[in-house]
PDB file of N, CA and C in Angstrom:
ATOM      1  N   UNK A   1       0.848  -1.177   0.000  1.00  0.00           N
ATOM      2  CA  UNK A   1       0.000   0.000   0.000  1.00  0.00           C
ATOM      3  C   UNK A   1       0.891   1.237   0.000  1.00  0.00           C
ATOM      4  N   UNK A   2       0.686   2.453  -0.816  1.00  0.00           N
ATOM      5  CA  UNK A   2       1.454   3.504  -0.596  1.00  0.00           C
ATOM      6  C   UNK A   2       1.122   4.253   0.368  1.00  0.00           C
ATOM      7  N   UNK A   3       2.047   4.903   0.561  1.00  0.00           N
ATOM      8  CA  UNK A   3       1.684   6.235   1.764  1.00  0.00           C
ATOM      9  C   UNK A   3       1.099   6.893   1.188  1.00  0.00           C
ATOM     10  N   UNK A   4       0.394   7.539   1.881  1.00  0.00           N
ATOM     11  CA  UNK A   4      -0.290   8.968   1.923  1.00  0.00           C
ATOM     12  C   UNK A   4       0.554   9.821   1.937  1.00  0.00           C
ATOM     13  N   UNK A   5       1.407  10.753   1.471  1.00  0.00           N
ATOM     14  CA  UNK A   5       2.009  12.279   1.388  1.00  0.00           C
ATOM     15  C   UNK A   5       1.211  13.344   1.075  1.00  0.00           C
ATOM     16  N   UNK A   6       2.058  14.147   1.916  1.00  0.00           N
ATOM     17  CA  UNK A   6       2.019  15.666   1.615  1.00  0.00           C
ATOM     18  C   UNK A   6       2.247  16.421   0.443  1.00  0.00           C
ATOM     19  N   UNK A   7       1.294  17.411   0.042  1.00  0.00           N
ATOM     20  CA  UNK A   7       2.331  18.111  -0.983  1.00  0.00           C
ATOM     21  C   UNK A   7       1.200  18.036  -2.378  1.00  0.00           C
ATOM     22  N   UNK A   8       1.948  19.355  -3.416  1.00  0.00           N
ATOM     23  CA  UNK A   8       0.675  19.079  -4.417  1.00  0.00           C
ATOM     24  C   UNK A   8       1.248  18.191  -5.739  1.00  0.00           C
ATOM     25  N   UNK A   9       2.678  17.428  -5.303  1.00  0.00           N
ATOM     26  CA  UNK A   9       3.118  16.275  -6.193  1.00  0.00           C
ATOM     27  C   UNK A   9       1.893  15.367  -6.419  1.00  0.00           C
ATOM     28  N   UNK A  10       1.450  14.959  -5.242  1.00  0.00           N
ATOM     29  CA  UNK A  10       1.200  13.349  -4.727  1.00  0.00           C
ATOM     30  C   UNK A  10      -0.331  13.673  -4.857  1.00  0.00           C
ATOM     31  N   UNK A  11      -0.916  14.736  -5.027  1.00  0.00           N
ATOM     32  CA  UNK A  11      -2.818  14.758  -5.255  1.00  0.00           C
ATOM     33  C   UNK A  11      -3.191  13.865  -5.804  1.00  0.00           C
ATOM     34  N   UNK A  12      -2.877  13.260  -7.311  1.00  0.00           N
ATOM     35  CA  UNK A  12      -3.509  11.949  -7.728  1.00  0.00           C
ATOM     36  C   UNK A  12      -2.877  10.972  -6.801  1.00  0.00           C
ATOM     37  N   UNK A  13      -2.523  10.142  -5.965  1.00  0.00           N
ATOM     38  CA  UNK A  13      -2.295   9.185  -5.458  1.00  0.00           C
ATOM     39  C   UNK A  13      -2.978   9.504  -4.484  1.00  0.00           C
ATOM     40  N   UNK A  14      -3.131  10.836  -3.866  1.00  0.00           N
ATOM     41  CA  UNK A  14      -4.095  10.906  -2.113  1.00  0.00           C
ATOM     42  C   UNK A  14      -5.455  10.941  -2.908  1.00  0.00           C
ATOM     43  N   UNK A  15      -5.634  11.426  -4.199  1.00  0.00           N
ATOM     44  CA  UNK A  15      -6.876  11.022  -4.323  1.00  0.00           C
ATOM     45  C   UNK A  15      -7.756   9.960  -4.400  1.00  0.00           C
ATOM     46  N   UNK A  16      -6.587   8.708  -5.632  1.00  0.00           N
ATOM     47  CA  UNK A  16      -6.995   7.817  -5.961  1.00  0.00           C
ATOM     48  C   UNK A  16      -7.044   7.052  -4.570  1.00  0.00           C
ATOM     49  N   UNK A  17      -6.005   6.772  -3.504  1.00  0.00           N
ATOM     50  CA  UNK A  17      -6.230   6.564  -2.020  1.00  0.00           C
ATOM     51  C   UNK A  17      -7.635   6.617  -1.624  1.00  0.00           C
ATOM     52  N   UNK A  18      -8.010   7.744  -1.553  1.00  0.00           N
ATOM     53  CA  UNK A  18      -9.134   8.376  -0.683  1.00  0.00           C
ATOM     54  C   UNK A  18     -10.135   8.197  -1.404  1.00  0.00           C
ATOM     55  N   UNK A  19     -10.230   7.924  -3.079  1.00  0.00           N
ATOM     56  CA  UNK A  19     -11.910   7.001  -3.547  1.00  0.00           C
ATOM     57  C   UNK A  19     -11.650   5.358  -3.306  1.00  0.00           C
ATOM     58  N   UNK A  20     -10.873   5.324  -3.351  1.00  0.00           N
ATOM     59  CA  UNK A  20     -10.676   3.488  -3.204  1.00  0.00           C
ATOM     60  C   UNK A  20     -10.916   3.261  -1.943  1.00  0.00           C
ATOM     61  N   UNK A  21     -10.222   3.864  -0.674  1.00  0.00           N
ATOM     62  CA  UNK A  21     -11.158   3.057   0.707  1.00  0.00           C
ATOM     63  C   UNK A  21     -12.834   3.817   0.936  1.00  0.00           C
ATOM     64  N   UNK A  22     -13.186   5.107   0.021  1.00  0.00           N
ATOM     65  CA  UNK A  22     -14.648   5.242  -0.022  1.00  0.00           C
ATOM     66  C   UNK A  22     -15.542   4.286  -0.810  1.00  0.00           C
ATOM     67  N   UNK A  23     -15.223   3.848  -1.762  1.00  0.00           N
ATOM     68  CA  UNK A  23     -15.889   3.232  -2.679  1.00  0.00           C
ATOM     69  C   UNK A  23     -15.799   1.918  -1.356  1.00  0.00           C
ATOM     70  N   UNK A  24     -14.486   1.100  -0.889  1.00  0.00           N
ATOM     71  CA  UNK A  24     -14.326   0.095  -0.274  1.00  0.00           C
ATOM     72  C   UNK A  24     -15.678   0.371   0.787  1.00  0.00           C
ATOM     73  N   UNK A  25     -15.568   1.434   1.609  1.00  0.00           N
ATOM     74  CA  UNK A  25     -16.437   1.881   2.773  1.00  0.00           C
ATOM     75  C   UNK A  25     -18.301   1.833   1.850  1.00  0.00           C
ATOM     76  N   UNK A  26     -18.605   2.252   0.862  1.00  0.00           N
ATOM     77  CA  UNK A  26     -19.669   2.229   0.593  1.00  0.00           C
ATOM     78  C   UNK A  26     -20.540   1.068  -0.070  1.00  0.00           C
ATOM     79  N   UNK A  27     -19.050   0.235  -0.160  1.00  0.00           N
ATOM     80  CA  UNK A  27     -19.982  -1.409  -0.774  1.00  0.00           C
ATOM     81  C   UNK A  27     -20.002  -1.988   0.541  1.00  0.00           C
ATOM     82  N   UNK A  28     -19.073  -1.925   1.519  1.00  0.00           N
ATOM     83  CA  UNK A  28     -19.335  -2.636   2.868  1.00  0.00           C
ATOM     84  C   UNK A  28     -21.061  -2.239   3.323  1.00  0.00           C
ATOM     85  N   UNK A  29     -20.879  -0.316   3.459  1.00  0.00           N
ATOM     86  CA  UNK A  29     -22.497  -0.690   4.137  1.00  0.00           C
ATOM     87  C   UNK A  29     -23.614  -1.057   3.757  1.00  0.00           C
ATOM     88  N   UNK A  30     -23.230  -0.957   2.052  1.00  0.00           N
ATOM     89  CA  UNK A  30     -24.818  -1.426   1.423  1.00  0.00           C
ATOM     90  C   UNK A  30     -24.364  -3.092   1.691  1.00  0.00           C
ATOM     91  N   UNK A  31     -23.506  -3.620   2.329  1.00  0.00           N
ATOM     92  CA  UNK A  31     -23.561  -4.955   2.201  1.00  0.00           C
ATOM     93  C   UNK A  31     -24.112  -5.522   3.638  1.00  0.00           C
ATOM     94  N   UNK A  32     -23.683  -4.373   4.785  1.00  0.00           N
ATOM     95  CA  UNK A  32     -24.767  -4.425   6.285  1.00  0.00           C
ATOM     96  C   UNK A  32     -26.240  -3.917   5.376  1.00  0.00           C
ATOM     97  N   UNK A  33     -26.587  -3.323   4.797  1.00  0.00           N
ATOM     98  CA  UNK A  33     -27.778  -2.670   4.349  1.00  0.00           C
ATOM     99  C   UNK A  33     -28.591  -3.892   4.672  1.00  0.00           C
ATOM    100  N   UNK A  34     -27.873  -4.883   3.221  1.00  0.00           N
ATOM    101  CA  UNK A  34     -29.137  -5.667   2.629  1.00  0.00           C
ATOM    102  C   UNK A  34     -28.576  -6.989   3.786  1.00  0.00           C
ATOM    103  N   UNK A  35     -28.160  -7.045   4.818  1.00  0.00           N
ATOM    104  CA  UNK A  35     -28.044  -7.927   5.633  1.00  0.00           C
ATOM    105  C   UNK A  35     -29.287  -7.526   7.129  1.00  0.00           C
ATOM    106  N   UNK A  36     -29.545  -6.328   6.882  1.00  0.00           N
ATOM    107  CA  UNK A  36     -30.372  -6.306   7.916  1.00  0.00           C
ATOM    108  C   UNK A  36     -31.710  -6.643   7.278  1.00  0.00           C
ATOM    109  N   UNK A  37     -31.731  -6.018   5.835  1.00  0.00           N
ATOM    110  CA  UNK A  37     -33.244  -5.882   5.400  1.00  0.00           C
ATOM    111  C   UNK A  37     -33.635  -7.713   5.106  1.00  0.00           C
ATOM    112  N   UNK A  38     -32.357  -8.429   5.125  1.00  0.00           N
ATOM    113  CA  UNK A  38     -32.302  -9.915   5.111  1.00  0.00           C
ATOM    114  C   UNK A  38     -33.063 -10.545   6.293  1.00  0.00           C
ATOM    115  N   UNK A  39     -32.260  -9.903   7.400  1.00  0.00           N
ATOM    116  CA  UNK A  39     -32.698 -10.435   8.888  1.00  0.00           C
ATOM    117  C   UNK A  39     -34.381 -10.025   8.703  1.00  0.00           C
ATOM    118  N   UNK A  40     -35.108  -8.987   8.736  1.00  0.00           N
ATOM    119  CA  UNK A  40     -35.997  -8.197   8.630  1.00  0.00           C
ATOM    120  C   UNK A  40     -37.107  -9.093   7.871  1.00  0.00           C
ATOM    121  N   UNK A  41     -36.619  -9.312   6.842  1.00  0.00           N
ATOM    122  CA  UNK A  41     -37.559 -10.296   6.023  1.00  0.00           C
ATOM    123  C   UNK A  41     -37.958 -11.621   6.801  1.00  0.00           C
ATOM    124  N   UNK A  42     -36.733 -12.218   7.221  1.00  0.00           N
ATOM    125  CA  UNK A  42     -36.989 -13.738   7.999  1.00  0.00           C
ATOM    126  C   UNK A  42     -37.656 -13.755   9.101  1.00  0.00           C
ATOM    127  N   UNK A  43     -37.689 -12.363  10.074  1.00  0.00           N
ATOM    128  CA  UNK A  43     -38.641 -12.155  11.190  1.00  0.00           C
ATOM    129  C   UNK A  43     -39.627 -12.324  10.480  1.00  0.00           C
ATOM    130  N   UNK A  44     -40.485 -11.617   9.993  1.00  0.00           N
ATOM    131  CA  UNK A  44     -41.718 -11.325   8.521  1.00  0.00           C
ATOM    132  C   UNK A  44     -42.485 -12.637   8.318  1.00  0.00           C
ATOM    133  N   UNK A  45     -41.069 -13.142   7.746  1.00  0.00           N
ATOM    134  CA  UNK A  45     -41.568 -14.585   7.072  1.00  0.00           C
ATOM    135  C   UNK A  45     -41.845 -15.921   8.411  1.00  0.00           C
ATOM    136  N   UNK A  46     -40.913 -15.471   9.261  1.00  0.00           N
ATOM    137  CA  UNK A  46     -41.579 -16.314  10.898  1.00  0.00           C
ATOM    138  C   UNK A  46     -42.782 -16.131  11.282  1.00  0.00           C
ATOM    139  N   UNK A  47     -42.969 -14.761  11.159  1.00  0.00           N
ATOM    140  CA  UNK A  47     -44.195 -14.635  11.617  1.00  0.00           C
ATOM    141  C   UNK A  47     -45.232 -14.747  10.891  1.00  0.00           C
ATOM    142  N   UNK A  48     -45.317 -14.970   9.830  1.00  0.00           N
ATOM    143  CA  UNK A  48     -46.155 -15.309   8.720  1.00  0.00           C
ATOM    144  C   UNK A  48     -46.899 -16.576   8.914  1.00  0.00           C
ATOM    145  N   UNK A  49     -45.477 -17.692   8.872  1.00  0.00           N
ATOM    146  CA  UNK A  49     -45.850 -19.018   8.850  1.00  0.00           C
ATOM    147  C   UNK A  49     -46.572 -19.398  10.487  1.00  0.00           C
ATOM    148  N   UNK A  50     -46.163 -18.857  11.360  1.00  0.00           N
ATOM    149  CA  UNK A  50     -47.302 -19.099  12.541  1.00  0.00           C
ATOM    150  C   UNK A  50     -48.376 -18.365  12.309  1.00  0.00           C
ATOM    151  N   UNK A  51     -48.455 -17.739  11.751  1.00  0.00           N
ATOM    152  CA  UNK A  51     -50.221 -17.266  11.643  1.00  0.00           C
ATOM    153  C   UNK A  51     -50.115 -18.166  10.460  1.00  0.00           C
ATOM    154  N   UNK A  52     -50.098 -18.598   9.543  1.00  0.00           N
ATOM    155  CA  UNK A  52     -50.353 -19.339   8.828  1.00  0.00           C
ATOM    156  C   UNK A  52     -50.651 -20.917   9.333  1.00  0.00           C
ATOM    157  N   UNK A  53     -50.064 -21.462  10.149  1.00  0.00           N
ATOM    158  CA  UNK A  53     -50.012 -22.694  10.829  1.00  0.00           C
ATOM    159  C   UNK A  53     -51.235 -22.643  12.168  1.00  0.00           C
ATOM    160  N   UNK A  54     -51.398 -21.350  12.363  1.00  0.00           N
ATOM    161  CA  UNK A  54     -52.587 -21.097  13.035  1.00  0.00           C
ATOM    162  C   UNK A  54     -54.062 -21.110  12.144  1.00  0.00           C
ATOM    163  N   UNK A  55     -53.476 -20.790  11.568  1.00  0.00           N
ATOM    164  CA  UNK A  55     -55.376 -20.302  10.720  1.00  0.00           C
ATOM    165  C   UNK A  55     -55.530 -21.820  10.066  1.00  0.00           C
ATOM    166  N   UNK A  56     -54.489 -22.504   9.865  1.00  0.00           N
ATOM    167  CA  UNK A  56     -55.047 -24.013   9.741  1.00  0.00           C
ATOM    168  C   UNK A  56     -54.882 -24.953  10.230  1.00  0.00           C
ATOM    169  N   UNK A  57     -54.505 -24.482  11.577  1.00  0.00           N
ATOM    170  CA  UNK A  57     -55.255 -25.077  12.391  1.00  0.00           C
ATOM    171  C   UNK A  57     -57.076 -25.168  12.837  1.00  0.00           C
ATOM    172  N   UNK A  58     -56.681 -23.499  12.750  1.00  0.00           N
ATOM    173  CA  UNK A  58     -58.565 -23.032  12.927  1.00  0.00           C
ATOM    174  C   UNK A  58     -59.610 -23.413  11.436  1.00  0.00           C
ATOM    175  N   UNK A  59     -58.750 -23.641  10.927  1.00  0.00           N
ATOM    176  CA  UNK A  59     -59.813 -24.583   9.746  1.00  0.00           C
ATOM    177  C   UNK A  59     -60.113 -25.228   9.655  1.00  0.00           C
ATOM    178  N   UNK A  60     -59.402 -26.460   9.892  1.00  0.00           N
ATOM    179  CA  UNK A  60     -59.263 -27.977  10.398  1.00  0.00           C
ATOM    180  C   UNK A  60     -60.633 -28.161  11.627  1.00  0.00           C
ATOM    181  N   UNK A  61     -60.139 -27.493  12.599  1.00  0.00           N
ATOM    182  CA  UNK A  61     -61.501 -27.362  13.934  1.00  0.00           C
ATOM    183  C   UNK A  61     -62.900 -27.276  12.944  1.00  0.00           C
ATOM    184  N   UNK A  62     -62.984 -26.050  12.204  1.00  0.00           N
ATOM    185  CA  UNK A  62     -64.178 -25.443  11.803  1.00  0.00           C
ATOM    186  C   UNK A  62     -64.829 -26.666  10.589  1.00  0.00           C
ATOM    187  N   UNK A  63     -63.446 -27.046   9.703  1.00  0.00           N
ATOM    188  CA  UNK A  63     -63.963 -28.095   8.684  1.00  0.00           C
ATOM    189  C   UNK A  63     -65.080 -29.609   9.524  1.00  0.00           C
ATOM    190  N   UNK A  64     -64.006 -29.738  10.941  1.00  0.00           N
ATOM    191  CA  UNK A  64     -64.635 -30.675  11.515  1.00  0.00           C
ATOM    192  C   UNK A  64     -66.053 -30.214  12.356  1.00  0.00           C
ATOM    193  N   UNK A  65     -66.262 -28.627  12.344  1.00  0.00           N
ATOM    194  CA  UNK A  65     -67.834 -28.354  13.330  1.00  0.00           C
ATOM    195  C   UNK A  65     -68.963 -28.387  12.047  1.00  0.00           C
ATOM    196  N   UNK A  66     -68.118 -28.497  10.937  1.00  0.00           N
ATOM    197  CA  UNK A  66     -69.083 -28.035  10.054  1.00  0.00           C
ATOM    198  C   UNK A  66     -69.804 -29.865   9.512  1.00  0.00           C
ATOM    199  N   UNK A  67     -68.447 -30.432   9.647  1.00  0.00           N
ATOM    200  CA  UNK A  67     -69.147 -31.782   9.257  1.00  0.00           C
ATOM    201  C   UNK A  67     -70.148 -32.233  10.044  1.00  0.00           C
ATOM    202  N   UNK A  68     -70.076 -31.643  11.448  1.00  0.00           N
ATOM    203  CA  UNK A  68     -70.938 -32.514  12.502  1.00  0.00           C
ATOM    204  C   UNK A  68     -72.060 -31.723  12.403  1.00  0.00           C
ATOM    205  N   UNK A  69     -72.512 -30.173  11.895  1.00  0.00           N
ATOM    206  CA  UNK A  69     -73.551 -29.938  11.845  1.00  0.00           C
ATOM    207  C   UNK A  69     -74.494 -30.668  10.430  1.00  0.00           C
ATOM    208  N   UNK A  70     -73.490 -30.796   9.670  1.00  0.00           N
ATOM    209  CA  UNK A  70     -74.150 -31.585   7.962  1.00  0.00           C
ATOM    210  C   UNK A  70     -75.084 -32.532   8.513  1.00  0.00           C
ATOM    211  N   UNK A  71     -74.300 -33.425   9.377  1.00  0.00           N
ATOM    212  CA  UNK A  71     -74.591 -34.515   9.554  1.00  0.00           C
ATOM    213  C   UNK A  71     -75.745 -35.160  10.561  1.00  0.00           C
ATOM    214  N   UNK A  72     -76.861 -35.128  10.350  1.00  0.00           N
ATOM    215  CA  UNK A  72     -77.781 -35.235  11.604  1.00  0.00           C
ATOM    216  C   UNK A  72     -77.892 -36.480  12.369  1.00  0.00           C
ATOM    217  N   UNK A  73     -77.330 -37.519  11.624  1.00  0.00           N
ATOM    218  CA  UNK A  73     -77.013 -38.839  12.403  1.00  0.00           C
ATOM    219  C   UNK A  73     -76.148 -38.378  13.257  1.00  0.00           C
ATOM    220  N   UNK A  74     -75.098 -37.654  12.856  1.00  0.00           N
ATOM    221  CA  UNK A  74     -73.836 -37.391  14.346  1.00  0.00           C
ATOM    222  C   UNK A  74     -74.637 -36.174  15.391  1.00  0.00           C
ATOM    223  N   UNK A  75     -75.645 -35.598  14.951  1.00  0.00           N
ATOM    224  CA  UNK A  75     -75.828 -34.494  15.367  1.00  0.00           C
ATOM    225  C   UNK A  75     -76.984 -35.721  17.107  1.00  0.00           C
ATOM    226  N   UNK A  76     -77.682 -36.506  15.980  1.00  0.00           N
ATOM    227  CA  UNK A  76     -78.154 -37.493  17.375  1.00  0.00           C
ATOM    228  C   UNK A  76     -77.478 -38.383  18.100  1.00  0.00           C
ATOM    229  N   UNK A  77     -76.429 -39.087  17.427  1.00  0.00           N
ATOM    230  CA  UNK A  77     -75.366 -39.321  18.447  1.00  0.00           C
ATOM    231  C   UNK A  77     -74.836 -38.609  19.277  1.00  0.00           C
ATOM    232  N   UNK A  78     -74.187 -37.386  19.193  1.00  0.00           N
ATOM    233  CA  UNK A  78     -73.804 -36.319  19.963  1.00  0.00           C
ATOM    234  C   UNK A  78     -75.114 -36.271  21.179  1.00  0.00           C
ATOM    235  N   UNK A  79     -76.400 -35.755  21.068  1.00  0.00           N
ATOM    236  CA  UNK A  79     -77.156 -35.660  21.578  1.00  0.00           C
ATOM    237  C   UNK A  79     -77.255 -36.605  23.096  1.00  0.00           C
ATOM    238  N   UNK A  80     -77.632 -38.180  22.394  1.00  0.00           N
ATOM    239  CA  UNK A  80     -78.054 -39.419  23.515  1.00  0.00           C
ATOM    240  C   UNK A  80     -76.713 -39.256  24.242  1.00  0.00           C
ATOM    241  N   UNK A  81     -75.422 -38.941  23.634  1.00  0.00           N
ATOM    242  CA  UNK A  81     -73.981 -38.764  24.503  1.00  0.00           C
ATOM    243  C   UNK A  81     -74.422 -38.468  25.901  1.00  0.00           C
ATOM    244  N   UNK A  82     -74.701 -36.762  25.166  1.00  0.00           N
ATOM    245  CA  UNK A  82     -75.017 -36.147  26.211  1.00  0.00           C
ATOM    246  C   UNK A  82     -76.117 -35.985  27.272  1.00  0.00           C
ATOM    247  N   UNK A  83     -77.180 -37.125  26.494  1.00  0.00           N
ATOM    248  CA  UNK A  83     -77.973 -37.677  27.887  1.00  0.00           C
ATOM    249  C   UNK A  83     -79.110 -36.703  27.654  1.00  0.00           C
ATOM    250  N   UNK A  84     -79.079 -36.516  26.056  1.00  0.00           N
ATOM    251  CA  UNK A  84     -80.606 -35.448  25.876  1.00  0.00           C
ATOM    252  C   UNK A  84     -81.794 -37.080  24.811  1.00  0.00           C
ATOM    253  N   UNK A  85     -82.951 -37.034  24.943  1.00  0.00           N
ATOM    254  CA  UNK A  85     -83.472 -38.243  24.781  1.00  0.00           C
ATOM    255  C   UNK A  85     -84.851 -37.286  23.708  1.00  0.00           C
ATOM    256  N   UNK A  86     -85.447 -38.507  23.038  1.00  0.00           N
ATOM    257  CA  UNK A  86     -86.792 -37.987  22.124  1.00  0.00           C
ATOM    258  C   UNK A  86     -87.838 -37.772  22.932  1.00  0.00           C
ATOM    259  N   UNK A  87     -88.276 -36.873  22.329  1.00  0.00           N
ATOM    260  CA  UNK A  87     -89.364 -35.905  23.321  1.00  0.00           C
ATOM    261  C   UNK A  87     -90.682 -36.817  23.204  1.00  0.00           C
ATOM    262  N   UNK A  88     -91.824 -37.024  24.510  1.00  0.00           N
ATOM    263  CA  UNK A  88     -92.397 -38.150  24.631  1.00  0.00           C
ATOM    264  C   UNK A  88     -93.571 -37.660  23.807  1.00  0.00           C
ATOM    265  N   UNK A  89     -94.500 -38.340  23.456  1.00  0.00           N
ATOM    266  CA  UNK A  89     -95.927 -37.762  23.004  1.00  0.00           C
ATOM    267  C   UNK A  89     -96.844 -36.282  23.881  1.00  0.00           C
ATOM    268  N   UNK A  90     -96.672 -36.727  24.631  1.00  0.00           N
ATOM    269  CA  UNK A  90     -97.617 -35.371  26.042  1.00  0.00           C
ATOM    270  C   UNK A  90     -96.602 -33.893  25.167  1.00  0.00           C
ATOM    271  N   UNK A  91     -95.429 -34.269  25.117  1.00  0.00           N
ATOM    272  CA  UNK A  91     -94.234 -33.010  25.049  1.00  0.00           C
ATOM    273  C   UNK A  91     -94.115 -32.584  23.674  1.00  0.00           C
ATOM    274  N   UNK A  92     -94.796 -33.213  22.676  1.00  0.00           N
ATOM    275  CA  UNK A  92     -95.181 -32.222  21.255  1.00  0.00           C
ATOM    276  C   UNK A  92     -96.084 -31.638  21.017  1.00  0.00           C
ATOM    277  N   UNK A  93     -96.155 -30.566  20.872  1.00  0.00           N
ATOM    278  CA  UNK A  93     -97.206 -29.632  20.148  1.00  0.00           C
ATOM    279  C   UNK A  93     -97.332 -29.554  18.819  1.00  0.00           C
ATOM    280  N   UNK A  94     -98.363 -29.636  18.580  1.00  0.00           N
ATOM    281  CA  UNK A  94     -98.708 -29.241  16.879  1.00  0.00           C
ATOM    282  C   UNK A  94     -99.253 -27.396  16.964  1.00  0.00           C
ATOM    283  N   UNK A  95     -98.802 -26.830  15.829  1.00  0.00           N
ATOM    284  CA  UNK A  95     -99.170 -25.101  15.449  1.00  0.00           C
ATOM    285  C   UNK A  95     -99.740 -25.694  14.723  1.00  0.00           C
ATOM    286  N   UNK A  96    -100.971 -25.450  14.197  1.00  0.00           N
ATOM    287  CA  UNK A  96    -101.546 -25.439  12.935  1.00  0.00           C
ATOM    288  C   UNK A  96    -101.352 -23.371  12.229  1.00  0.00           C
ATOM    289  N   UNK A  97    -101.595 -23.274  11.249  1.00  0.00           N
ATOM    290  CA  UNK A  97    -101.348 -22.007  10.687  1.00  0.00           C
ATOM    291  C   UNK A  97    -102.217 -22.107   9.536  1.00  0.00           C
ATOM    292  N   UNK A  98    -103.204 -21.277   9.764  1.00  0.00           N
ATOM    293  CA  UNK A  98    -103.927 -20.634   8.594  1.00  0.00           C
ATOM    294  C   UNK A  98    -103.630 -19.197   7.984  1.00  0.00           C
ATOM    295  N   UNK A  99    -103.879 -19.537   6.797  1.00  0.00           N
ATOM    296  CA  UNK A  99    -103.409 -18.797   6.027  1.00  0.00           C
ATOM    297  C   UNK A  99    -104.768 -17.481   5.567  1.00  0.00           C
ATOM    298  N   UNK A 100    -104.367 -16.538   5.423  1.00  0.00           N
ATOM    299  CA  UNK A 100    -105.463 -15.090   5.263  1.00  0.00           C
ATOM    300  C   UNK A 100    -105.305 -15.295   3.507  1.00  0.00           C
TER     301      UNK A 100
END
């Protein structure tokens, strides 16, 4: 590496010096630049995929509430489970509805 001198001999060499470790200095920080906006993205993208791994989860649940409402055989299984039984004769009412 040359020295740096004094003097108005040596201006092209302190110049060419002094763009070469700027240019050196300005590819380094765009090279922290795109290393943070790197890091930055992968937080992003972490947090993405857990809400993503969440919401299907919550689909999965909902796909399965939705089958059990389709389904009215499961909907009376569910029911006797729970110890609810067919309503006796005395315990139905008929509406009749006339029409104007």
């Amino acid at each position: 590496m040359r020295k740096i001198t004094k003097g108005r001999e040596n201006i092209k060499t302190n110049s060419k010096t002094f763009f070469a470790i700027f240019f050196v200095l300005i590819a380094a920080l765009f090279i922290v630049h795109l290393r943070v906006l790197i890091n930055n993205l992968q937080y992003e993208i972490s947090g993405k995929n857990k809400t993503e791994k969440e919401l299907l989860k919550e689909r999965e649940i909902l796909k399965e509430k939705l089958e059990f409402l389709k389904s009215p055989s499961r909907i009376e299984k569910e029911a006797i489970r729970n110890g609810m039984t067919f309503p006796k004769e005395w315990q139905i009412k008929t509406i009749i509805v006339k029409k104007k």
